[in-house]
Protein backbone atom coordinates (compact mmCIF):
# COMPACT_ATOMS: atom_id res chain seq x y z
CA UNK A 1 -8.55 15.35 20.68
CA UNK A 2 -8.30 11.74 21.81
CA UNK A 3 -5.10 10.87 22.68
CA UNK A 4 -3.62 7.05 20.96
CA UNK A 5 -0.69 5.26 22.34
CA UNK A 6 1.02 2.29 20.26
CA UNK A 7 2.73 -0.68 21.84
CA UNK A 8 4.93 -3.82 20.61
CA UNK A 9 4.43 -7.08 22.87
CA UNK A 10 5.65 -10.56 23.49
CA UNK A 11 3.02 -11.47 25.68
CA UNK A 12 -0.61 -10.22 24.84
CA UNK A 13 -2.32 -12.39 27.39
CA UNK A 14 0.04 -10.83 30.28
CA UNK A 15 -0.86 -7.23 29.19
CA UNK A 16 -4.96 -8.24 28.97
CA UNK A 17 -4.71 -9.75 32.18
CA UNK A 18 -6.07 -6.85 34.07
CA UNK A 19 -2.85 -6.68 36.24
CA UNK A 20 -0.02 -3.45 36.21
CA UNK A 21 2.23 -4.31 33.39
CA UNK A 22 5.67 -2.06 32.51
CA UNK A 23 5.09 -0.92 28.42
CA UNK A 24 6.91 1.57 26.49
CA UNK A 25 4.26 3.53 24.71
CA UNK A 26 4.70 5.18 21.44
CA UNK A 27 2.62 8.09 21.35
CA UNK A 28 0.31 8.76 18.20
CA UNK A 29 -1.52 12.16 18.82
CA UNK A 30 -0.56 14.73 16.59
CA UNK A 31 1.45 17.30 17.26
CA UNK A 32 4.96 18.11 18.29
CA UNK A 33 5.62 15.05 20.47
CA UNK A 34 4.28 12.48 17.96
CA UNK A 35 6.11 9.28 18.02
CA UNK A 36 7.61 9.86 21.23
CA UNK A 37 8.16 7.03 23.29
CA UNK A 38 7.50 6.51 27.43
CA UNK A 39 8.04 4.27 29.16
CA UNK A 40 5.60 3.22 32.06
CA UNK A 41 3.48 1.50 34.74
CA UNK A 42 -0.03 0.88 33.23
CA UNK A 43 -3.24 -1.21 32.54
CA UNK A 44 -4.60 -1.96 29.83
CA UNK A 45 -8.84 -2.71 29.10
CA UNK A 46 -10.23 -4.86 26.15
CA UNK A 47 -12.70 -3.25 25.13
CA UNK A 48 -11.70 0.20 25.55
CA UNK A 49 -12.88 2.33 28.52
CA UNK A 50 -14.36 5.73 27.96
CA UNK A 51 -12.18 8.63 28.95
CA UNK A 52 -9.43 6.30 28.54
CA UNK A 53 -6.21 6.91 26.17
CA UNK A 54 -6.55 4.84 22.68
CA UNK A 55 -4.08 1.88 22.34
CA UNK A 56 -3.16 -0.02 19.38
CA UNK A 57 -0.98 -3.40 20.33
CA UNK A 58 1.29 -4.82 18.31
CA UNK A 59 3.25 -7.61 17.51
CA UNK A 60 6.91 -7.92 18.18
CA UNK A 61 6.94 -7.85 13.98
CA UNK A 62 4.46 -5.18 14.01
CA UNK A 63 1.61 -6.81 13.46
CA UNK A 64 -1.40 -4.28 14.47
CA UNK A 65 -4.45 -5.73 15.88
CA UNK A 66 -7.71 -4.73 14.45
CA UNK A 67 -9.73 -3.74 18.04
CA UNK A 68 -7.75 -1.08 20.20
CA UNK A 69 -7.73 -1.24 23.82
CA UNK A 70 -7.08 1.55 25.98
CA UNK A 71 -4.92 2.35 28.71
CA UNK A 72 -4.73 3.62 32.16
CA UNK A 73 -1.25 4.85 32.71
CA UNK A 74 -0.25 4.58 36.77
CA UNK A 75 3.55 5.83 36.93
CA UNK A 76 5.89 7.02 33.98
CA UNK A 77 9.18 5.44 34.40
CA UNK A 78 12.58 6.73 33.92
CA UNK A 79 13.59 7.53 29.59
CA UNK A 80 15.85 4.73 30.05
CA UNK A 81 15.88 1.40 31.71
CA UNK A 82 18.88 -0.66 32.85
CA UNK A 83 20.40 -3.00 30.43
CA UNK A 84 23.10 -3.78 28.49
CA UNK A 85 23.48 -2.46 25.00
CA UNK A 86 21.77 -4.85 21.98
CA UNK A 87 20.55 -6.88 24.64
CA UNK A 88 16.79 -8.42 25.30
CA UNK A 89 14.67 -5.33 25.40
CA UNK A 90 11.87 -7.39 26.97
CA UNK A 91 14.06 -8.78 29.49
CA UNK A 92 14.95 -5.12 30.94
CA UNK A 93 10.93 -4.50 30.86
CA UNK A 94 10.60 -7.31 32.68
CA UNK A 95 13.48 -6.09 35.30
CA UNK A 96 11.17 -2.97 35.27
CA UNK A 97 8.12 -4.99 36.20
CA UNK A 98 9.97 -6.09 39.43
């Protein structure tokens, strides 16, 4: 079974950019752990690469674009990341990146 991740951006061109980027991936296989989300170090490849996870980017309004990617994931990160409550949840990703 192929495994498909899910992912809401700001910045597509900074994710395509063939660089380590810090995502929180929601995960899409089937199964018990469906919809659970990670956070992590990873890069993504347009097209996909074979033997690759499946992902499927987003919008920040959730709009889905038609040609998945796929992604290489380098370091899972800690279930939470600092920040205040209701604050910018890109801006603690981006504390993430470093």
């Amino acid at each position: 079974m192929v495994t498909e991740y899910e992912t809401f951006l700001r910045d597509l061109d900074m994710v395509l950019s063939g660089k380590e980027s810090v995502l929180t991936l929601r995960d899409l296989t089937p199964g018990r752990y469906k919809y659970r989300g990670i956070n992590v170090k990873a890069i993504v490849s347009k097209p996909p690469r074979p033997g690759e996870p499946l992902l499927w980017l987003r919008s920040v309004v959730g709009c889905k674009d038609p040609d998945p990617c796929s992604v290489r994931i380098l370091e899972e990160l800690p279930e939470t990341l600092e920040g205040r409550p209701y604050s910018d949840y890109f801006s603690a990703l981006d504390r993430a990146q470093g």
